[in-house]
N, C-alpha and C. Protein backbone atom coordinates (compact mmCIF):
# COMPACT_ATOMS: atom_id res chain seq x y z
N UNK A 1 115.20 99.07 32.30
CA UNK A 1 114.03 99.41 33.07
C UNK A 1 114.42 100.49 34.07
N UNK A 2 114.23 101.89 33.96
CA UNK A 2 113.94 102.78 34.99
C UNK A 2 113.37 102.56 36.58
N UNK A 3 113.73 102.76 37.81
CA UNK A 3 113.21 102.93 38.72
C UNK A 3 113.65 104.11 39.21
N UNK A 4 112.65 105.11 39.39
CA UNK A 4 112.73 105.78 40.18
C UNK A 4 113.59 106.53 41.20
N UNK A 5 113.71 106.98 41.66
CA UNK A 5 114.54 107.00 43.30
C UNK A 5 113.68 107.31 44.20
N UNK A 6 112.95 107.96 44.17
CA UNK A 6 112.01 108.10 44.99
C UNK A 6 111.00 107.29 45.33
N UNK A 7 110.90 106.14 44.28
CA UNK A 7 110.22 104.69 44.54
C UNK A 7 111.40 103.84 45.67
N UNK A 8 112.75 104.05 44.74
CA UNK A 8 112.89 103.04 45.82
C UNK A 8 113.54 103.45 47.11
N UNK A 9 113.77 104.79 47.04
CA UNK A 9 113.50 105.33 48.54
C UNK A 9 112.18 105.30 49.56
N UNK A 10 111.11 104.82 49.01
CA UNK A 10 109.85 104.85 49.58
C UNK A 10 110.05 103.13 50.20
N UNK A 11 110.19 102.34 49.23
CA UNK A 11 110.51 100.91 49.12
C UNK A 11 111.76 100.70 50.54
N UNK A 12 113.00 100.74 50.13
CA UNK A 12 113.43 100.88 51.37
C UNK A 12 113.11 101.41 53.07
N UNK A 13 112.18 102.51 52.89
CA UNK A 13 111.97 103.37 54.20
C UNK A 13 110.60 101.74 54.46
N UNK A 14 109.93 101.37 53.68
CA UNK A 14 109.21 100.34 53.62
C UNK A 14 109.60 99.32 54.59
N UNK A 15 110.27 98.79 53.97
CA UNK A 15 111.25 97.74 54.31
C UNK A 15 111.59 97.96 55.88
N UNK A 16 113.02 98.95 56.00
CA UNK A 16 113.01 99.40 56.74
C UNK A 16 112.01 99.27 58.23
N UNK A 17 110.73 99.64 58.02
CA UNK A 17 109.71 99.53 58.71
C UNK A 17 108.87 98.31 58.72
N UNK A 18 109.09 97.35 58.30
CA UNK A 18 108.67 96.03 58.50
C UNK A 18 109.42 95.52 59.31
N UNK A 19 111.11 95.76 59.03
CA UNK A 19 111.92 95.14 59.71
C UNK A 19 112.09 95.68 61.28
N UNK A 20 111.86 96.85 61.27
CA UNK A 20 112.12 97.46 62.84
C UNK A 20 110.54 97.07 63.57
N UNK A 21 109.74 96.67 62.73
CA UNK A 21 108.38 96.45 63.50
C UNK A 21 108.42 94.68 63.58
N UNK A 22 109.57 94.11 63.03
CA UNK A 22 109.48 93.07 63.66
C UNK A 22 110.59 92.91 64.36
N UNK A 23 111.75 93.18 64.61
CA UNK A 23 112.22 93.13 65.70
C UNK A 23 112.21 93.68 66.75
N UNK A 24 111.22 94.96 66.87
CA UNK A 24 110.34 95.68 67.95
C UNK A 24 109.36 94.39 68.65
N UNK A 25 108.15 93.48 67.62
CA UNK A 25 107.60 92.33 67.83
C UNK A 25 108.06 91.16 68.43
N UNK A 26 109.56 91.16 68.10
CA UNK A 26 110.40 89.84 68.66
C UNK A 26 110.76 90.43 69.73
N UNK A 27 111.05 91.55 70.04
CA UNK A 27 111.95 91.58 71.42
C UNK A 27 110.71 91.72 72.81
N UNK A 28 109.30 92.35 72.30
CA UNK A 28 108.51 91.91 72.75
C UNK A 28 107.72 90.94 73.61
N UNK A 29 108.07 89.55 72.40
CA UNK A 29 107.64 88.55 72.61
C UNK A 29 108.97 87.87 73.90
N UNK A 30 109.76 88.28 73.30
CA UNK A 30 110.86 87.98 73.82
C UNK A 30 110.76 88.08 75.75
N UNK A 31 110.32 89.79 75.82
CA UNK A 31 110.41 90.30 77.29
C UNK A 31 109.23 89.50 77.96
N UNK A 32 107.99 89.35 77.46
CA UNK A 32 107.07 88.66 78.03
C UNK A 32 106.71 87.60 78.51
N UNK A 33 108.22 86.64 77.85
CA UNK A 33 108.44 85.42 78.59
C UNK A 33 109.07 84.90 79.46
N UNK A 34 109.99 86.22 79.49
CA UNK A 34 111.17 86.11 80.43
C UNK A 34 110.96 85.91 82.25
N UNK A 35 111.64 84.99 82.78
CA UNK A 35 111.13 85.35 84.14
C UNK A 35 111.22 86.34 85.14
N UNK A 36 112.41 87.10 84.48
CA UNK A 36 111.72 88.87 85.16
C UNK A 36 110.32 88.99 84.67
N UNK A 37 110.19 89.04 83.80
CA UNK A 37 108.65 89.99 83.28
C UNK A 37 107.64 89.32 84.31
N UNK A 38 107.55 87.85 84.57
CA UNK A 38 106.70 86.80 85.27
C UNK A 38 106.89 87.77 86.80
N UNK A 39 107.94 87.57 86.95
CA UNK A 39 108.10 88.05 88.24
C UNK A 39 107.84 89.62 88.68
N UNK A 40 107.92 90.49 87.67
CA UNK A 40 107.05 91.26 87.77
C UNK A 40 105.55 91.69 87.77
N UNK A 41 104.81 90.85 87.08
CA UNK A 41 103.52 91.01 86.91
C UNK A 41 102.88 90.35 88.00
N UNK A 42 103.59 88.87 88.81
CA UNK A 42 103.12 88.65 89.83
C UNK A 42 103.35 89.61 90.82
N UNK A 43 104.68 90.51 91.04
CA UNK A 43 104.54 90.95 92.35
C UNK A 43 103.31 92.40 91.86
N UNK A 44 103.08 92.92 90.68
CA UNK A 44 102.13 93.42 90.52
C UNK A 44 100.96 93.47 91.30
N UNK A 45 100.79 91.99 90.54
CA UNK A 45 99.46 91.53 91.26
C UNK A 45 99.14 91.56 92.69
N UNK A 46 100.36 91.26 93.43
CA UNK A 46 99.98 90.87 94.72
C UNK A 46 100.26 92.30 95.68
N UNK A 47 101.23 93.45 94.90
CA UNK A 47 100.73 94.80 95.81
C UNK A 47 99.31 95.41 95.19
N UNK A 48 98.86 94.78 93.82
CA UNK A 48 97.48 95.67 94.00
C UNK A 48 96.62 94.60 94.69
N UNK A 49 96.57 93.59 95.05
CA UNK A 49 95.66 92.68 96.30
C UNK A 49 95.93 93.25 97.45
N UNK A 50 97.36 93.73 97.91
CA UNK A 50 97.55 94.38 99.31
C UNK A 50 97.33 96.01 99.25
N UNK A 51 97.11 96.50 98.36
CA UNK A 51 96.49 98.00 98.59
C UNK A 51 95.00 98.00 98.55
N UNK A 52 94.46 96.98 97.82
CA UNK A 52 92.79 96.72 97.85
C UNK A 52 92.54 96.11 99.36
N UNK A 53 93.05 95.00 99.78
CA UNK A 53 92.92 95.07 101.48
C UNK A 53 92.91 95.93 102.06
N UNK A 54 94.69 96.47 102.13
CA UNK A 54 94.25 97.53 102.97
C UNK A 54 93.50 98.89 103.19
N UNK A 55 92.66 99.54 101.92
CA UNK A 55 91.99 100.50 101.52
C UNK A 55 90.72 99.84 101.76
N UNK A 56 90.51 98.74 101.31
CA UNK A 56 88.94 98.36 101.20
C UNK A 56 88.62 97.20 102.60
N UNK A 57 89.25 97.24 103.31
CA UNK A 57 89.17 96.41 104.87
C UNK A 57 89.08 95.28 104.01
N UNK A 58 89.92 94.29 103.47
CA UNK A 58 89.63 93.15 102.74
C UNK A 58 91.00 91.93 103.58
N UNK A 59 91.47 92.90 104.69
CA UNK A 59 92.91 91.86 104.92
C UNK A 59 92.67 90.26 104.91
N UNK A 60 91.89 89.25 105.38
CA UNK A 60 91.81 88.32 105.46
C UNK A 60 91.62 88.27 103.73
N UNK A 61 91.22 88.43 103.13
CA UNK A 61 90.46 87.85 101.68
C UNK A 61 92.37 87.94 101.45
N UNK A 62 93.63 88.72 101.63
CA UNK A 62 94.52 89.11 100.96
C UNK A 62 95.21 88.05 101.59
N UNK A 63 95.29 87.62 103.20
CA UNK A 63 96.28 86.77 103.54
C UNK A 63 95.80 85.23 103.02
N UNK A 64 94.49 85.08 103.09
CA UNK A 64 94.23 83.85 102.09
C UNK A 64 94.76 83.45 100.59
N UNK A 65 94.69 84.58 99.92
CA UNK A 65 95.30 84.79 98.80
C UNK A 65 96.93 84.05 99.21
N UNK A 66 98.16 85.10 100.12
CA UNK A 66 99.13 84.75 100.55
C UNK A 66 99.29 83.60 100.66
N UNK A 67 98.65 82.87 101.74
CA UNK A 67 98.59 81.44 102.10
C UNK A 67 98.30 80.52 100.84
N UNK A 68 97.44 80.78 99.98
CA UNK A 68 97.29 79.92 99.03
C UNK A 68 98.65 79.86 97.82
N UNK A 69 98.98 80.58 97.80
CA UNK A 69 99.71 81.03 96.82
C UNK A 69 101.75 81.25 97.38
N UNK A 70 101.91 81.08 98.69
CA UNK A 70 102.95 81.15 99.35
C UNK A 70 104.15 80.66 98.52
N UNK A 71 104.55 79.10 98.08
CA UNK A 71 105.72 79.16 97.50
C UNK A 71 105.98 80.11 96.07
N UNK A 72 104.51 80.08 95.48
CA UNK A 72 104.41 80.99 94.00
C UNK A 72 105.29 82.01 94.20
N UNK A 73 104.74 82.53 95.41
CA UNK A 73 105.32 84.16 95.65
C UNK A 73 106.34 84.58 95.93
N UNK A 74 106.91 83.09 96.83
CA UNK A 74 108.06 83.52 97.62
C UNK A 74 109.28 82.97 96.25
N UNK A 75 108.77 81.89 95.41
CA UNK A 75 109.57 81.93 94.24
C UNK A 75 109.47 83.25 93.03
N UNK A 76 109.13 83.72 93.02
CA UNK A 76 108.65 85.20 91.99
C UNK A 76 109.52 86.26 93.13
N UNK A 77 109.61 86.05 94.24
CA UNK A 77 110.48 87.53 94.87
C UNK A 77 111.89 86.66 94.89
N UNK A 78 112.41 85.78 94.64
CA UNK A 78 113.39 85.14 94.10
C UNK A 78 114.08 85.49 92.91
N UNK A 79 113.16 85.79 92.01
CA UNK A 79 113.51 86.02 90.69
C UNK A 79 113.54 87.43 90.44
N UNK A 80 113.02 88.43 91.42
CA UNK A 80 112.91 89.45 91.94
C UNK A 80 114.22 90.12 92.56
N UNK A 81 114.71 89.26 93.55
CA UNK A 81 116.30 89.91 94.18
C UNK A 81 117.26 89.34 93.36
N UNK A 82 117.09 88.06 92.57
CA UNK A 82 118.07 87.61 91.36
C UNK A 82 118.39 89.01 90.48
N UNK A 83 117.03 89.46 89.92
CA UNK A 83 117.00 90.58 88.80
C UNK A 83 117.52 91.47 89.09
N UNK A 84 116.81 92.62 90.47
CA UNK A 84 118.21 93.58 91.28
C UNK A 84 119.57 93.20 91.52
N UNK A 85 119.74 92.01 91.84
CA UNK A 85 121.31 91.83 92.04
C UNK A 85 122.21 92.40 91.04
N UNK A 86 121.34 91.26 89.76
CA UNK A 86 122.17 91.28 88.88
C UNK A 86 122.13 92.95 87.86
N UNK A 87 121.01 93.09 87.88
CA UNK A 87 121.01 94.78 87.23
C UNK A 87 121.38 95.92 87.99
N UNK A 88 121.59 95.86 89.88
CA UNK A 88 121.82 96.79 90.62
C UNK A 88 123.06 96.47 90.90
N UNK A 89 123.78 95.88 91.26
CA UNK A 89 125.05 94.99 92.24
C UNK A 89 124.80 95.35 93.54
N UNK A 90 125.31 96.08 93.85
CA UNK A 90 125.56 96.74 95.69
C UNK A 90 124.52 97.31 95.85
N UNK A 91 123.88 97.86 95.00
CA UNK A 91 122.40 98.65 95.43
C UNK A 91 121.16 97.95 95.31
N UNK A 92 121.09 96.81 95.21
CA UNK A 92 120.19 96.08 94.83
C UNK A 92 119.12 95.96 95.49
N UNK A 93 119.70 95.88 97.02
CA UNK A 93 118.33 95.90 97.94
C UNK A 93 117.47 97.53 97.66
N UNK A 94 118.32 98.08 98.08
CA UNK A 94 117.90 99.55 97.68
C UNK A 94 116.87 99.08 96.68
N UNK A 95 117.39 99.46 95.18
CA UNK A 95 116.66 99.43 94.31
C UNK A 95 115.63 98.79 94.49
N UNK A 96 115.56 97.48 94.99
CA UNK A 96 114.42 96.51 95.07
C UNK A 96 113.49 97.48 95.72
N UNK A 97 113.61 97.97 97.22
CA UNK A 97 112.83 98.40 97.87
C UNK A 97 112.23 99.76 97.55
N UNK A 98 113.06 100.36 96.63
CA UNK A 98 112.13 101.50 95.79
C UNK A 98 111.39 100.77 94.95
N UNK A 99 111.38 99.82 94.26
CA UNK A 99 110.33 99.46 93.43
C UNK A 99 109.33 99.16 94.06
N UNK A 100 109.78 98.06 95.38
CA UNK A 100 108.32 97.89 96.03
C UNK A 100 107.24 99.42 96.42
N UNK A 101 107.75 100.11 97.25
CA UNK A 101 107.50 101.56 97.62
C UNK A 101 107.19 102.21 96.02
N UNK A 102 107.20 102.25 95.02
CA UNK A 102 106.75 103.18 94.17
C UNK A 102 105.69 102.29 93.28
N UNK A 103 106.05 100.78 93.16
CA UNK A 103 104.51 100.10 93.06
C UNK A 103 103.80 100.79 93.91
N UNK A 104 103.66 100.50 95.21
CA UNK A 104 102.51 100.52 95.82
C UNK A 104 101.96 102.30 96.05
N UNK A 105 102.50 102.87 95.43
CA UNK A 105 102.13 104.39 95.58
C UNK A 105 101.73 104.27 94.21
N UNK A 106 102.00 103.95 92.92
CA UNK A 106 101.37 104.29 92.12
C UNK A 106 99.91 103.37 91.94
N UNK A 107 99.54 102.34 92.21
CA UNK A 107 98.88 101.74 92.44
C UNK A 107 97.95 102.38 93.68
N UNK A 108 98.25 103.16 94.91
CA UNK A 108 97.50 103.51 95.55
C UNK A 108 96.51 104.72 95.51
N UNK A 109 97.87 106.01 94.33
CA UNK A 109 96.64 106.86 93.45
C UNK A 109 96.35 106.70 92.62
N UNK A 110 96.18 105.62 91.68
CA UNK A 110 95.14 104.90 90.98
C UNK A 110 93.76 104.90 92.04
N UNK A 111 93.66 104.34 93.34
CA UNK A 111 92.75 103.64 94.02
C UNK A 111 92.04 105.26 94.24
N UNK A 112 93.25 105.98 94.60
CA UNK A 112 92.35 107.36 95.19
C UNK A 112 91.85 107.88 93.81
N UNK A 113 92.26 107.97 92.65
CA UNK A 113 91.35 108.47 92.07
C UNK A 113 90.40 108.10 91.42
N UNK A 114 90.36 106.63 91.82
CA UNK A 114 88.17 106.23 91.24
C UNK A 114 87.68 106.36 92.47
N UNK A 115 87.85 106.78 93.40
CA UNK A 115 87.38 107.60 94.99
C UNK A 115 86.40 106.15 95.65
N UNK A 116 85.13 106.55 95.70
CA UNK A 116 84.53 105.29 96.37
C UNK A 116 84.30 104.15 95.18
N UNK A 117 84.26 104.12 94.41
CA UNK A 117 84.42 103.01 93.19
C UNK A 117 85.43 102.24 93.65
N UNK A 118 86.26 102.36 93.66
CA UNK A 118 87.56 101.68 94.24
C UNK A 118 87.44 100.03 94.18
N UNK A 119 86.80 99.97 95.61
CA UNK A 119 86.49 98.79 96.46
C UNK A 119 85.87 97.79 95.71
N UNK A 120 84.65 98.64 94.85
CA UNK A 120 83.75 97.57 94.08
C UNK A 120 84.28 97.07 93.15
N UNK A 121 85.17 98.16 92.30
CA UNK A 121 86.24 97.19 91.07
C UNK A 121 86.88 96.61 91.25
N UNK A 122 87.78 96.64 92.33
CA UNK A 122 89.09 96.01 92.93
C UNK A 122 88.68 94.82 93.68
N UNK A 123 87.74 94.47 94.46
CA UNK A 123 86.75 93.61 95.19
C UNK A 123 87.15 92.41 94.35
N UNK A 124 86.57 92.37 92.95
CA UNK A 124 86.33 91.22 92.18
C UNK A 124 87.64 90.56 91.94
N UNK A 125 88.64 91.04 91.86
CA UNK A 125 90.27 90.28 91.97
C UNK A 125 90.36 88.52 93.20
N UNK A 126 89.89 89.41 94.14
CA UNK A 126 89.84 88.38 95.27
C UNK A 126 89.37 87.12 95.13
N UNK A 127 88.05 87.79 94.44
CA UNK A 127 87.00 86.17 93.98
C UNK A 127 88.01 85.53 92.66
N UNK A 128 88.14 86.33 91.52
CA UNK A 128 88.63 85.96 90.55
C UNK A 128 90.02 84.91 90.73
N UNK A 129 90.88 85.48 91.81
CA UNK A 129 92.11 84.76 92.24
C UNK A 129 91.97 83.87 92.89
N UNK A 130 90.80 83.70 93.65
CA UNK A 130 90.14 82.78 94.72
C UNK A 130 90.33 80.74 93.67
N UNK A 131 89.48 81.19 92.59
CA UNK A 131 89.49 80.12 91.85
C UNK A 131 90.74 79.22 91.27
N UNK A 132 91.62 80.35 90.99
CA UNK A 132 92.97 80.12 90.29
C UNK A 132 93.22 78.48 91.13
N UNK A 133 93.76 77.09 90.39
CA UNK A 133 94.34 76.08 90.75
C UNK A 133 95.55 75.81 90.92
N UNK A 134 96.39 76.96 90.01
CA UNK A 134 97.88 76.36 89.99
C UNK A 134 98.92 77.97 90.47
N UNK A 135 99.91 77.43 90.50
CA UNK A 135 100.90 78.55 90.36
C UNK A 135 100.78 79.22 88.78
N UNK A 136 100.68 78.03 87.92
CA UNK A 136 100.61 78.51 86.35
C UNK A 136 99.20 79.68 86.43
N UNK A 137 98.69 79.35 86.94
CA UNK A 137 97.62 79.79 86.80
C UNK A 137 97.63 81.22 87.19
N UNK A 138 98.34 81.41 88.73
CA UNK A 138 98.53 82.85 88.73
C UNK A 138 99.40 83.56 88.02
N UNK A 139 100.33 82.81 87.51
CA UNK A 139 101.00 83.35 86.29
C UNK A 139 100.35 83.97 85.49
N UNK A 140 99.43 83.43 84.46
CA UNK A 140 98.74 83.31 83.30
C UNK A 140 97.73 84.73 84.23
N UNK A 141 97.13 84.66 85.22
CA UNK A 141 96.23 85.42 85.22
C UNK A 141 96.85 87.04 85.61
N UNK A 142 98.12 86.94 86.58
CA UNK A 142 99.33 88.43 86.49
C UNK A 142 99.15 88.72 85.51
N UNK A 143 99.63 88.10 84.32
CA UNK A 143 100.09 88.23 83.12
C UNK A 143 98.78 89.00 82.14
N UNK A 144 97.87 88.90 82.39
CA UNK A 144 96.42 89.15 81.69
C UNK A 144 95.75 90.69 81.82
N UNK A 145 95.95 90.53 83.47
CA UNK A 145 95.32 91.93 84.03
C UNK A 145 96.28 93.09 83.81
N UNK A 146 95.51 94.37 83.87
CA UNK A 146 95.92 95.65 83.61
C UNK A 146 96.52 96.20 85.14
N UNK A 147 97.68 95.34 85.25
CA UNK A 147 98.13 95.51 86.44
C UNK A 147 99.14 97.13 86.06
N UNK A 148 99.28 98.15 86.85
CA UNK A 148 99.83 99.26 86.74
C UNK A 148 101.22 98.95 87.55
N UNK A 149 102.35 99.55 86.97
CA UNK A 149 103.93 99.15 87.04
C UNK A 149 104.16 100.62 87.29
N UNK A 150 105.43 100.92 87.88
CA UNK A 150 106.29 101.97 88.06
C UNK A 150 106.78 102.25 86.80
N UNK A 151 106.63 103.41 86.21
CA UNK A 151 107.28 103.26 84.44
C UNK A 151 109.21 103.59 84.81
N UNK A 152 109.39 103.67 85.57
CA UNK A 152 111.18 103.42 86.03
C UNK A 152 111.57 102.15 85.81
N UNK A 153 110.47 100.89 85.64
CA UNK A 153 111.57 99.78 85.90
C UNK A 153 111.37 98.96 84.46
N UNK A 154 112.27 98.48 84.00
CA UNK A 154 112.10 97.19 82.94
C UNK A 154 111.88 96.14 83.45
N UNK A 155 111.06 95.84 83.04
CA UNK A 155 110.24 94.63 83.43
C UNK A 155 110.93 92.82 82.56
N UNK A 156 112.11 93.07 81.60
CA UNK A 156 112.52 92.10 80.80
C UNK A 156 113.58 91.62 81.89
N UNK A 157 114.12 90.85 81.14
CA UNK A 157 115.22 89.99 81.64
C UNK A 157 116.46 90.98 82.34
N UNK A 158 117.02 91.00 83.01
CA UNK A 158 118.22 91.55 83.72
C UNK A 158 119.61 91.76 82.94
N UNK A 159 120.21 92.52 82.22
CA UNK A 159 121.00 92.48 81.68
C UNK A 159 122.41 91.76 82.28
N UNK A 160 123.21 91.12 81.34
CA UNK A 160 124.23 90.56 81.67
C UNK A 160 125.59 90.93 82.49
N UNK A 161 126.03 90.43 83.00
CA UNK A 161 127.27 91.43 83.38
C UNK A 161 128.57 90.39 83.03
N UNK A 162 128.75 90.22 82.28
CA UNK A 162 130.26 89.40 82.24
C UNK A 162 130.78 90.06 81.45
N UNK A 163 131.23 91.76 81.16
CA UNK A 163 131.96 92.38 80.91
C UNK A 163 132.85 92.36 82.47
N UNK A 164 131.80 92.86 83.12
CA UNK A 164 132.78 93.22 84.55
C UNK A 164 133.27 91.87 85.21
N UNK A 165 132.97 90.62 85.40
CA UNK A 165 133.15 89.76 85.61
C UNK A 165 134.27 89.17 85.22
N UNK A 166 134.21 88.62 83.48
CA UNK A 166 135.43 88.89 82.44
C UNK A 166 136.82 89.79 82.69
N UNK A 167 136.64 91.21 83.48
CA UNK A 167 137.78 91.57 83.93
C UNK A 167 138.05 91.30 85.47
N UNK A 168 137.54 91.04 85.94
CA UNK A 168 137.46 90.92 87.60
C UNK A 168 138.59 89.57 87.56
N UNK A 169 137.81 88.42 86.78
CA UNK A 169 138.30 87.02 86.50
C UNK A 169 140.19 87.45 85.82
N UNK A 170 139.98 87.95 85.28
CA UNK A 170 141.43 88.58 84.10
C UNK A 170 142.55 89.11 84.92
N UNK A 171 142.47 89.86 86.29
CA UNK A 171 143.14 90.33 86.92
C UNK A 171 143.07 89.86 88.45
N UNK A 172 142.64 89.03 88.64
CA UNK A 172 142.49 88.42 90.39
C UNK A 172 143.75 87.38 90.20
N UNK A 173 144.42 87.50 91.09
CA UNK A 173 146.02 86.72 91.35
C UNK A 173 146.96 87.20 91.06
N UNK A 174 147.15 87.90 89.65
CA UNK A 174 148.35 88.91 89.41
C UNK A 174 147.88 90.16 88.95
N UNK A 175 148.94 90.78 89.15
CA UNK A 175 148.98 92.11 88.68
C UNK A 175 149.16 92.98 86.77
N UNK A 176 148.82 93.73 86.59
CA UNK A 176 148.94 93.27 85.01
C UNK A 176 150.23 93.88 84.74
N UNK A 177 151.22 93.50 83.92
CA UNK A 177 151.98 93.71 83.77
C UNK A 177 152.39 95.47 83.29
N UNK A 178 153.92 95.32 83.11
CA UNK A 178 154.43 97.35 82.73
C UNK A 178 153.96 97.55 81.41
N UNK A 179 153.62 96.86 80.83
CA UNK A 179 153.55 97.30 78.81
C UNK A 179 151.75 97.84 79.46
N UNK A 180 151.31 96.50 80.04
CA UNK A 180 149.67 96.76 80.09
C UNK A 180 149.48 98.07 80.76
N UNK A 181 150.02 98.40 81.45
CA UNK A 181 149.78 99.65 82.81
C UNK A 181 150.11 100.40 82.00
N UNK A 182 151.32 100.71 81.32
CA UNK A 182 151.69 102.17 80.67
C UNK A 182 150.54 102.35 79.14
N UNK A 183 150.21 101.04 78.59
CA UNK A 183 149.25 101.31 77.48
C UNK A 183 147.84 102.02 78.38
N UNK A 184 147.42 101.94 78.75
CA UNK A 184 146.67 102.49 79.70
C UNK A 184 146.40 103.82 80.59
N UNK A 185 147.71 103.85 80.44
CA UNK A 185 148.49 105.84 81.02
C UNK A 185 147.76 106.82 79.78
């Protein structure tokens, strides 16, 4: 039986493309559960509630929000300086605090450019969050809205570091020996 090559070059490139569109799908699914991603979409949420206050005179509707929602938040910026630590080391605060600062700027010309619209779209968050019962809940509802992100940051899980760790651990107490040092020259 004859096949082609150009069949099963089509067949493979096929393939190929099922397979990269499902492990594109898995890693996906993957980032969206992670509690970085959580912890991003909440603090999302809660600088576009504090740029709608403060643009649309709404501060009380925002510190109610705060108050209701206090350990949620203060556990989500937890998982927040966990994630910089571990993906920044020494720069972490840094980093953190550019993310906060470039959320809230990109999120704020969003606001300037639906001009007086603004207030009336953004308004309905307050009520909508108002209802929320649980922490799950503001989870589930971060997680939903077309909350706008800094496109600088990954929003998945924090990459690992026990490469550097692994050697840190390998060489703390002694010194490495003359064969190791000169392989190394």
């Amino acid at each position: 039986m004859s096949f082609p090559i150009w069949r099963a070059t089509v067949a493979a490139l096929a393939l190929a493309g099922i397979v990269t569109n499902a492990q594109a799908a898995f890693a996906v699914s993957q980032c969206t559960s992670s509690p970085a991603h959580e912890a991003f979409d909440v603090q999302g949420l809660k600088s576009e509630l504090m740029v709608t206050a403060l643009s649309c005179n709404m501060q009380d509707r925002y510190n109610s929000f705060v108050a209701k929602f206090r350990t949620k938040l203060l556990d989500e910026e937890g998982t927040l300086n966990a994630y910089f630590h571990t993906t920044y080391g020494r720069s972490a605060q840094r980093e953190h605090d550019d993310y906060i600062t470039q959320l809230a700027n990109v999120q704020s010309e969003r606001g300037l450019k639906s001009g007086t619209a603004f207030c009336d779209q953004r308004a309905a968050m307050f009520d909508e969050v108002a209802v929320l019962e649980s922490a799950a809940d503001l989870s589930s509802y971060a997680q939903a809205k077309d909350i706008i992100q800094p496109a600088s940051y990954e929003t998945c899980a924090a990459p690992e570091r026990t490469l550097r760790n692994e050697v840190r651990t390998r060489y703390r107490g002694h010194k490495p020996s003359a064969a190791h040092t000169s392989a190394r020259s």
